[in-house]
N, C-alpha and C. Protein backbone atom coordinates (compact mmCIF):
# COMPACT_ATOMS: atom_id res chain seq x y z
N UNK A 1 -174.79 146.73 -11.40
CA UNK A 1 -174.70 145.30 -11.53
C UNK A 1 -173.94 145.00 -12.82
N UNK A 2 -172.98 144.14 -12.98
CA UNK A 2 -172.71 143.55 -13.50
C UNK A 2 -172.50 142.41 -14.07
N UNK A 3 -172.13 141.18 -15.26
CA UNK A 3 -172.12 139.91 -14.95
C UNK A 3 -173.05 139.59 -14.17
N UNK A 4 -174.22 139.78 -13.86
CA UNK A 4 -175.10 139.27 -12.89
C UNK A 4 -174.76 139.37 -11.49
N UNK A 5 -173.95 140.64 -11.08
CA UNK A 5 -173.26 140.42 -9.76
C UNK A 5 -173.74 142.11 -9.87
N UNK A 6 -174.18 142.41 -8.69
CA UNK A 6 -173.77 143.80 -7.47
C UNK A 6 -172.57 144.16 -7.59
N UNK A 7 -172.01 145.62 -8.01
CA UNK A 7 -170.75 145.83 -7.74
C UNK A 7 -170.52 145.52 -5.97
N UNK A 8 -169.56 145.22 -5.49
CA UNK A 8 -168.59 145.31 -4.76
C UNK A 8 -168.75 146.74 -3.44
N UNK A 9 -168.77 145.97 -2.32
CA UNK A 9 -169.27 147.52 -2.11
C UNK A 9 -170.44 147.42 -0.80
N UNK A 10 -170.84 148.79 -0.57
CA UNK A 10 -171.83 148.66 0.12
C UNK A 10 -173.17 147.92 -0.16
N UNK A 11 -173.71 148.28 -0.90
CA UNK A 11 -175.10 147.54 -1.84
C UNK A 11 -174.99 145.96 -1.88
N UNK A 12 -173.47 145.72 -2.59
CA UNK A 12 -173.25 144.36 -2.87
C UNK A 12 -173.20 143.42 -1.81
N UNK A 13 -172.79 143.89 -0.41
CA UNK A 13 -172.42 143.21 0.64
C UNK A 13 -173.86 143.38 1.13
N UNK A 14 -174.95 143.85 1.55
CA UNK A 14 -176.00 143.70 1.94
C UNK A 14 -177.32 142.81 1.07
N UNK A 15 -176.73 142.51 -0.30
CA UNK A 15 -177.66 141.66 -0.64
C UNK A 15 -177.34 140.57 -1.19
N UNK A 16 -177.54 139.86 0.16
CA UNK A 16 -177.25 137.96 -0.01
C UNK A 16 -178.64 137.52 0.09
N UNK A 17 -179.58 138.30 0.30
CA UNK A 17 -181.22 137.60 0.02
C UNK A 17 -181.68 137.69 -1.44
N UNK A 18 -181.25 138.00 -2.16
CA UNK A 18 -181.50 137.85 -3.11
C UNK A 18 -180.42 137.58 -4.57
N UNK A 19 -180.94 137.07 -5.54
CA UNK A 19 -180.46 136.83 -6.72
C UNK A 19 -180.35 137.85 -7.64
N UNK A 20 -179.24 138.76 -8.27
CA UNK A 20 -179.73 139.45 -9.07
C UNK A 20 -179.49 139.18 -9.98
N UNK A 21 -180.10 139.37 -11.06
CA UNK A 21 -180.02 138.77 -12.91
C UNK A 21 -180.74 140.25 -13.56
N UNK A 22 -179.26 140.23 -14.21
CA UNK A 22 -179.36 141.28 -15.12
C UNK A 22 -179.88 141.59 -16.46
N UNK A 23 -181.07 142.04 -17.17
CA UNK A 23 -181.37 141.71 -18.46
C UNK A 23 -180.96 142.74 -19.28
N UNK A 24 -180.52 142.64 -20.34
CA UNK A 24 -179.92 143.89 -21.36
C UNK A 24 -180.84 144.17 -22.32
N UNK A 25 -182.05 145.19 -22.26
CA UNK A 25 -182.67 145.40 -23.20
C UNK A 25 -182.21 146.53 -24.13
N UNK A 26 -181.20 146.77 -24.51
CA UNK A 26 -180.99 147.89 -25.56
C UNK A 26 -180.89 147.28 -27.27
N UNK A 27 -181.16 145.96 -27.13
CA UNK A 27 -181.58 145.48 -28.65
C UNK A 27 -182.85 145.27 -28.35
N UNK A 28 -183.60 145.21 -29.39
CA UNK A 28 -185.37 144.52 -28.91
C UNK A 28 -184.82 143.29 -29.42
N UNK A 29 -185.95 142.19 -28.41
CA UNK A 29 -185.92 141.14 -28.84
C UNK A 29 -187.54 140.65 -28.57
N UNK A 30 -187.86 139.49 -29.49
CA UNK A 30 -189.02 139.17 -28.74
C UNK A 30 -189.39 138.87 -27.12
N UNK A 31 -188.16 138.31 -27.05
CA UNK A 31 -188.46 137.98 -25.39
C UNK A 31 -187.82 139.20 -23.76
N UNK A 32 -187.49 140.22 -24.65
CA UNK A 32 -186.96 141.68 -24.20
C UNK A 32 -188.59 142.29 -24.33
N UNK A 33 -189.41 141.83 -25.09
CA UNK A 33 -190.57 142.39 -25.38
C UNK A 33 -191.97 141.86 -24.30
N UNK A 34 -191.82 140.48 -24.72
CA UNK A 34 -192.54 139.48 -23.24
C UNK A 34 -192.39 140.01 -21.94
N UNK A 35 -191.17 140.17 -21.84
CA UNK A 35 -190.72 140.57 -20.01
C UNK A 35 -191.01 142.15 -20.10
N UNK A 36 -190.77 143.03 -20.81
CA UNK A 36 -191.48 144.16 -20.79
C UNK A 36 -193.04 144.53 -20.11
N UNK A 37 -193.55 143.90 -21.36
CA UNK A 37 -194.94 143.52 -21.17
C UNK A 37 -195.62 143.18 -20.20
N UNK A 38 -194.65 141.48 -19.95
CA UNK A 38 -195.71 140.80 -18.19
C UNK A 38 -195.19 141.55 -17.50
N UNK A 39 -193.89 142.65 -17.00
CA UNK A 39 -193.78 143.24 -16.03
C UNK A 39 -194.06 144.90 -16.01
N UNK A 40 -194.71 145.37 -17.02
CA UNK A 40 -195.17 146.64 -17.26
C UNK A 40 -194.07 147.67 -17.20
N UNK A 41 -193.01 147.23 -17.73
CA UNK A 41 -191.70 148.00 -17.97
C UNK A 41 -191.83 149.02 -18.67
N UNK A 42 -192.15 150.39 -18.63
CA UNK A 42 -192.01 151.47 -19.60
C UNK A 42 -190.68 152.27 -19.63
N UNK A 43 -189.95 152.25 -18.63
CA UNK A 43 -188.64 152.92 -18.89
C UNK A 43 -187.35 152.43 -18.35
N UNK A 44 -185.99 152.82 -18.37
CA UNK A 44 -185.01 152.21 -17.98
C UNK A 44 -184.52 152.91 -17.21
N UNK A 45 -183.41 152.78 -16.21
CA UNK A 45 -183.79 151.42 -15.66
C UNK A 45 -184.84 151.00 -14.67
N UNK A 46 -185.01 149.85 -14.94
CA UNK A 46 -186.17 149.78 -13.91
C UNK A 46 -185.44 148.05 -13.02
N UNK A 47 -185.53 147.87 -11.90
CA UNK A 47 -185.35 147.04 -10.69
C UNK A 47 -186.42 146.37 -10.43
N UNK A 48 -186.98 145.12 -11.16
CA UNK A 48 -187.92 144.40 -10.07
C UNK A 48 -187.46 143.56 -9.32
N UNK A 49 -188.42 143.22 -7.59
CA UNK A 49 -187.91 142.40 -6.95
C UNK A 49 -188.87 141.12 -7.15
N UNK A 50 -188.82 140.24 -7.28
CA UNK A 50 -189.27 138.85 -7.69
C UNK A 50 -189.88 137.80 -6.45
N UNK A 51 -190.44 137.17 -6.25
CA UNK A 51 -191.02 136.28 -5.69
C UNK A 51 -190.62 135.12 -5.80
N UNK A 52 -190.46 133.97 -5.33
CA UNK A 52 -190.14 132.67 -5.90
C UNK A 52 -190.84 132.23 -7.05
N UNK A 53 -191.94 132.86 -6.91
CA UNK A 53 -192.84 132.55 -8.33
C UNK A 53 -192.98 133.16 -9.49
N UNK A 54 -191.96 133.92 -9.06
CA UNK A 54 -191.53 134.83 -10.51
C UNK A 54 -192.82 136.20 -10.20
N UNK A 55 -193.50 136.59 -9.19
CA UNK A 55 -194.53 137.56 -9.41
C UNK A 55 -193.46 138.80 -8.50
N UNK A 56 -194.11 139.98 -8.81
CA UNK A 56 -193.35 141.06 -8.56
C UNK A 56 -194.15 141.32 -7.10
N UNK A 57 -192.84 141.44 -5.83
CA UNK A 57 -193.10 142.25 -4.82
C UNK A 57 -194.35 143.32 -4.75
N UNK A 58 -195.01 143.13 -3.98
CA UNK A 58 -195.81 144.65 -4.54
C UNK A 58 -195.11 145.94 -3.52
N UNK A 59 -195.02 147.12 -4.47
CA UNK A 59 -194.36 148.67 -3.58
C UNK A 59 -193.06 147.91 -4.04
N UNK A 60 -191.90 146.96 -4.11
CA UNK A 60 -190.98 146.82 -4.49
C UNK A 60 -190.10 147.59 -5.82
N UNK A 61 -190.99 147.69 -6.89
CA UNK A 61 -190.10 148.32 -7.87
C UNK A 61 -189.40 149.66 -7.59
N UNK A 62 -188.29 149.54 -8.41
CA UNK A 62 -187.00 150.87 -8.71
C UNK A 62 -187.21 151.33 -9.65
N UNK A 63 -187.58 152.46 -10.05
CA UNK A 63 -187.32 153.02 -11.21
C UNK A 63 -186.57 154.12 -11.35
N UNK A 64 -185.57 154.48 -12.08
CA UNK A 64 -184.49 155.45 -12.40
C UNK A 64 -183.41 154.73 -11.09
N UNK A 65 -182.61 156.21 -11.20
CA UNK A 65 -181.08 155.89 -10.30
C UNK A 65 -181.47 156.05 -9.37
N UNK A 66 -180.84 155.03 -8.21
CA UNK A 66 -180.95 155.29 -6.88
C UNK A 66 -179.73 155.19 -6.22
N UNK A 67 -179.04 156.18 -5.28
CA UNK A 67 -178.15 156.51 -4.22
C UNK A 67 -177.97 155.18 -3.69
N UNK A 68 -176.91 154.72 -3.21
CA UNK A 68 -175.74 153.33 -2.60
C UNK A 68 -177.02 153.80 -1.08
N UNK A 69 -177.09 154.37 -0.71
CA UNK A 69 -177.55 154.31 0.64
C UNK A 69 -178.89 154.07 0.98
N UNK A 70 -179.75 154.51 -0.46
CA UNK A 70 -181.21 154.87 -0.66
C UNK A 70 -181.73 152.85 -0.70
N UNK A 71 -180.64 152.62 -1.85
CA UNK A 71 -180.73 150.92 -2.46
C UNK A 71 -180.72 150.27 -1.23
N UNK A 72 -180.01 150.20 -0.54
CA UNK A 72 -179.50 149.40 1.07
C UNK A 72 -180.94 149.41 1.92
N UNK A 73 -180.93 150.66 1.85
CA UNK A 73 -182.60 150.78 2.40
C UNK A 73 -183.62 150.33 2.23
N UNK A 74 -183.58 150.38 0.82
CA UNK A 74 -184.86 149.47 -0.06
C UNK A 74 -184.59 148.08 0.26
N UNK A 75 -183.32 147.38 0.42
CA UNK A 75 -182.89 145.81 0.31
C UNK A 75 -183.43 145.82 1.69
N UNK A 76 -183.12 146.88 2.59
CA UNK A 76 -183.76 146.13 3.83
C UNK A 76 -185.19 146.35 4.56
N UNK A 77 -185.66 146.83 3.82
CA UNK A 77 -187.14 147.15 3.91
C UNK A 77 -188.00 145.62 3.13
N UNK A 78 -187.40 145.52 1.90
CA UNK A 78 -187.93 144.00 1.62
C UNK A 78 -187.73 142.88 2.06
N UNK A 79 -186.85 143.12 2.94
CA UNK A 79 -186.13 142.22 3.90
C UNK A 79 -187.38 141.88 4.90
N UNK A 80 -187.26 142.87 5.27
CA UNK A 80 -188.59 142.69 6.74
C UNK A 80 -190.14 142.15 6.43
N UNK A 81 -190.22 142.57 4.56
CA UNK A 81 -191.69 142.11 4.89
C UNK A 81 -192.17 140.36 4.74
């Protein structure tokens, strides 16, 4: 992801259900620290999928790298539920 955008691509073209917003934690900040925290972030990278209410999917999170084909999978598995 970039600019707040999916590269281009397989991944990118399968996810129009969702919004992605990218956060850059490699400075601390207080509020790099908040979102850590309420979302129990211990390592990078990590992918949450969001709710309208801002609460996390449950079984949704990514953590580490995932394969163009593995991601697609995941987008459409949250798709269905």
């Amino acid at each position: 992801m970039r600019d707040g955008k999916l590269k281009t691509g397989k991944s990118g073209a399968k996810s129009t259900n969702f919004i992605p917003t990218k956060l850059d934690f490699t400075e601390p900040t207080d509020e790099q620290a908040e979102i850590s925290e309420r979302y129990e972030v211990i390592g990078l990278p990590t992918i949450l999928f969001l709710d309208e209410k801002g609460e996390e999917i449950e079984g949704s999170r990514i953590t580490g790298f995932l394969e163009a084909s593995d991601f697609i999978q995941h987008l459409r598995s949250l798709r269905e539920q």
